[in-house]
Protein backbone atom coordinates (compact mmCIF):
# COMPACT_ATOMS: atom_id res chain seq x y z
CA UNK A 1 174.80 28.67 147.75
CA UNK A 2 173.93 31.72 148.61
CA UNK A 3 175.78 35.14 149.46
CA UNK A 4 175.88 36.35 152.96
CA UNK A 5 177.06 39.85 153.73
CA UNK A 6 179.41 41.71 156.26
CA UNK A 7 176.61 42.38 158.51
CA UNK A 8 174.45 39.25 158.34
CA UNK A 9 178.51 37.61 159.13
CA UNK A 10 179.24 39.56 161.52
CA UNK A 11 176.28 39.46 163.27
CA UNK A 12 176.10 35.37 163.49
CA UNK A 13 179.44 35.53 164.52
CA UNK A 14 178.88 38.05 167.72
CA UNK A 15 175.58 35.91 168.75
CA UNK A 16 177.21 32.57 168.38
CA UNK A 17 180.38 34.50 171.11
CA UNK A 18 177.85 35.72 173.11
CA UNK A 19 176.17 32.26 173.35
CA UNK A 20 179.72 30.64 174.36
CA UNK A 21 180.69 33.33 176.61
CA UNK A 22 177.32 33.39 178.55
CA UNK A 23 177.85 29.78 178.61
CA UNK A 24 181.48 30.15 180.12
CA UNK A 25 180.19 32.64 182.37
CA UNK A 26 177.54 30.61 184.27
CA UNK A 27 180.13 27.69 184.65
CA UNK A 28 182.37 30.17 185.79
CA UNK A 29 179.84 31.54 188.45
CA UNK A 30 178.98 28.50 189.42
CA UNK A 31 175.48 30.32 188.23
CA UNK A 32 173.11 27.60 186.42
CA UNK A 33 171.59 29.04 183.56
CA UNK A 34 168.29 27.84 183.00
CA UNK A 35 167.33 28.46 187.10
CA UNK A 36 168.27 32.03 186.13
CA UNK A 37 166.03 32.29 183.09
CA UNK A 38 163.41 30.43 185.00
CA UNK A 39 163.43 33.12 187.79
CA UNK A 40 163.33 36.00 185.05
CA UNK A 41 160.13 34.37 183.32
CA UNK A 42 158.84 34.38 186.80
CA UNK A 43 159.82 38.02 188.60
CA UNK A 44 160.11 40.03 184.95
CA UNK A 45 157.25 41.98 183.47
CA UNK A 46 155.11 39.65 181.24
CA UNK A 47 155.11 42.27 178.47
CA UNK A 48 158.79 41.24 177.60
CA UNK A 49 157.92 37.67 176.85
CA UNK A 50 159.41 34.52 177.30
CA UNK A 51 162.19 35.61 174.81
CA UNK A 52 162.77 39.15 176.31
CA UNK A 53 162.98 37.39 180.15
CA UNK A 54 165.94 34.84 178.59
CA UNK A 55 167.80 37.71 176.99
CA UNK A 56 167.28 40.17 180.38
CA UNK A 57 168.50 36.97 182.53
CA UNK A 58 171.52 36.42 179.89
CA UNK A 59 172.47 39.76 180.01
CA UNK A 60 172.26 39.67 183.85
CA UNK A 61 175.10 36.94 184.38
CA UNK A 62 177.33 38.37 181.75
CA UNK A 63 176.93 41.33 184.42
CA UNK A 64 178.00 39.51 186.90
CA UNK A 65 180.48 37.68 185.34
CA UNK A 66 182.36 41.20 183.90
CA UNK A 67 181.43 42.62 187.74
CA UNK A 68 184.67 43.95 189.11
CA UNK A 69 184.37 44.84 192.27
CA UNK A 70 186.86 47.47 194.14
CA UNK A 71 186.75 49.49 191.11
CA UNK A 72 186.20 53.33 190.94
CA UNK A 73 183.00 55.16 191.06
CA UNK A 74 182.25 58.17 189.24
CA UNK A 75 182.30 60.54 192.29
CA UNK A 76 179.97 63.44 192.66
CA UNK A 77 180.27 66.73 191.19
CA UNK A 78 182.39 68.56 192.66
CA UNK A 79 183.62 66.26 195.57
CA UNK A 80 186.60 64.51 196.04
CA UNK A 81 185.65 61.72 197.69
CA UNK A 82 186.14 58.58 196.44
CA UNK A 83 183.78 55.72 196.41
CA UNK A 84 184.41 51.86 194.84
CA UNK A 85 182.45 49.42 194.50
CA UNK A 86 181.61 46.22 196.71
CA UNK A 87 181.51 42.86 196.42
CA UNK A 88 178.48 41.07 194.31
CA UNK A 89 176.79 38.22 196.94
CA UNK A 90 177.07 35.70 194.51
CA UNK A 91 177.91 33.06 196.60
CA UNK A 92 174.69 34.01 198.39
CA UNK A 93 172.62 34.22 195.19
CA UNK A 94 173.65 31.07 194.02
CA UNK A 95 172.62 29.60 198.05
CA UNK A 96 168.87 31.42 197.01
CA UNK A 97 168.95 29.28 193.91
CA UNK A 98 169.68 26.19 195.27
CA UNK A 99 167.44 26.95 197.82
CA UNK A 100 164.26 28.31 194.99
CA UNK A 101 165.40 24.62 193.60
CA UNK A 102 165.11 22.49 196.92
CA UNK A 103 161.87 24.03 197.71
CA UNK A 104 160.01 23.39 194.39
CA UNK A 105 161.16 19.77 194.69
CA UNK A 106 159.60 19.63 198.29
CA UNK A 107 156.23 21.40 197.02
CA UNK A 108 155.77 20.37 193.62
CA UNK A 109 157.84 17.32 193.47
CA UNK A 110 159.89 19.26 190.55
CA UNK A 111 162.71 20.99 190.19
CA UNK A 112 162.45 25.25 189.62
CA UNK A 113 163.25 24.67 186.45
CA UNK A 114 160.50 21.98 185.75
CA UNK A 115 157.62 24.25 187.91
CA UNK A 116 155.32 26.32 185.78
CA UNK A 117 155.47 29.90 186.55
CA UNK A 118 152.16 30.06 188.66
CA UNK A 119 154.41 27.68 190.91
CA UNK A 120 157.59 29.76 190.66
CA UNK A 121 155.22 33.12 191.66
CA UNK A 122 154.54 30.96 194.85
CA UNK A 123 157.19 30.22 196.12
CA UNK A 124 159.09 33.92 195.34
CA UNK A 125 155.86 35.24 197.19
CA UNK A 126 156.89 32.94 200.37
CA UNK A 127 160.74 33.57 199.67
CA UNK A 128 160.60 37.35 199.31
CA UNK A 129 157.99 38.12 202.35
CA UNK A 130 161.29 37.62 204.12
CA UNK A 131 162.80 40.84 202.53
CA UNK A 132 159.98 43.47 203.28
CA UNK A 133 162.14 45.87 202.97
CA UNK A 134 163.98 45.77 199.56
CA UNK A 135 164.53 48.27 197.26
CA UNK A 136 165.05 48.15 193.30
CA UNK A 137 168.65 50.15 193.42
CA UNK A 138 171.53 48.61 192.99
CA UNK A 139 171.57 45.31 192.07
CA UNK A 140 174.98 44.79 193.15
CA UNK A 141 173.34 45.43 196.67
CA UNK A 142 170.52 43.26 196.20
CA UNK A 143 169.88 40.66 199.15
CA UNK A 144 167.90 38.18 197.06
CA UNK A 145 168.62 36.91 193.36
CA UNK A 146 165.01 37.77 192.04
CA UNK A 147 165.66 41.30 193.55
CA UNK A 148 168.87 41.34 191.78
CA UNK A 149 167.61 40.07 188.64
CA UNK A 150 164.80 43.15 188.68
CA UNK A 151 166.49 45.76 189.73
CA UNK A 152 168.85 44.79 186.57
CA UNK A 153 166.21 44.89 184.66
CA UNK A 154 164.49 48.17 186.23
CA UNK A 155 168.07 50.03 184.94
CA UNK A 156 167.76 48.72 181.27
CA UNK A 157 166.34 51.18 178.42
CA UNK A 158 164.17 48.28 177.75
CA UNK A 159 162.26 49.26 181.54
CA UNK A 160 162.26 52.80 180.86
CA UNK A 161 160.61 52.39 177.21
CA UNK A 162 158.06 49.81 179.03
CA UNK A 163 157.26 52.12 181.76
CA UNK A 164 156.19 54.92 179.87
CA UNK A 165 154.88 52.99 177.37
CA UNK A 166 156.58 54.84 174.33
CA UNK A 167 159.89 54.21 172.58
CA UNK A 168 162.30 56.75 174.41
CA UNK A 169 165.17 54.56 173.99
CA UNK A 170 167.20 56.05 177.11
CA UNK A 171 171.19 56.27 176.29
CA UNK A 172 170.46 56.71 172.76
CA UNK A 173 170.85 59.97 171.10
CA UNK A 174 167.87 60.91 169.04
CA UNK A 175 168.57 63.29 165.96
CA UNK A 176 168.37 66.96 166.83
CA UNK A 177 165.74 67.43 164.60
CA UNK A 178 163.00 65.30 166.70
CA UNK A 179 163.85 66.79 169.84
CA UNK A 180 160.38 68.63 170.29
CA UNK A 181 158.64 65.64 169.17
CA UNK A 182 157.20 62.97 171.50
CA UNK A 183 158.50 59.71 171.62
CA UNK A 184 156.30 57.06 169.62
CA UNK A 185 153.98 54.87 171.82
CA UNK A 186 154.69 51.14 171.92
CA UNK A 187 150.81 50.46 171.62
């Protein structure tokens, strides 16, 4: 038999919680899981993989499964005013879903979790012609679930490293010492 470490334990043991409460979430949320993955394969950047998209679209309904909404903002220096936050349009996203779902079966005879991804691109390009004017900001204030999805993404170290092509590994603190340095390129 052989020896497993404190790490190597502990790190099994997170990953198998994260599974079950990812799980719980999505049931919770009413959210179906593999719709959402399919829909990251489809709107993320093709750099992150299969993989990456599943862990991005993971992370993304533990998001909105911890959301709380009416909670307290950070307010601006020196202001006073308060700010909170809104409500998440879940109910909506999961509408856009069912909707993403209803229309693959119509054009592909498949469900959107069936369609290949050149079928998935389609119908997002027919779906999100409707929103000509969204923004990647918040994607609490997103009015589409692939816009959501991306602009979750777009916030994520991952995006920053990606979009300057170079390890920069935002919200990390880097050792005094390589301050002046560059950050390495991910070529």
């Amino acid at each position: 038999m052989s020896k497993i470490d404190r790490r190597d334990f502990l790190q099994v043991t997170i990953a198998g919680a994260s599974v079950v409460s990812v799980v719980g979430c999505t049931r919770q949320q009413g959210f179906n899981r593999l719709q959402i993955v399919c829909l990251g394969e489809a709107v993320l950047p093709d750099e992150i993989g299969a993989e990456g998209a599943a862990r991005i679209s993971d992370e993304f309904i533990t998001w909105i499964a911890n959301y709380s909404s009416s909670a307290e903002l950070n307010h601006a220096y020196g202001s006073s005013d308060l700010s909170f936050t809104g409500n998440l349009p879940t109910t909506q996203w999961m509408e856009q879903l069912q909707q993403l779902d209803v229309m693959a079966r119509d054009r592909f005879s498949r469900s959107l979790i069936e369609s290949n991804n050149d079928e998935r691109h389609e119908l997002l390009r027919d779906v999100l012609a409707e929103f000509p004017e969204a923004q990647l900001g918040d994607p609490a204030r997103a009015e589409h679930v692939a816009i959501g999805l991306l602009a979750f993404f777009y916030r994520t170290p991952e995006a920053t490293d990606l979009a300057y092509r170079a390890s920069i590994k935002k919200r990390q603190c880097r050792p005094l010492g390589d301050s002046a340095s560059q950050p390495i390129s991910l070529s």
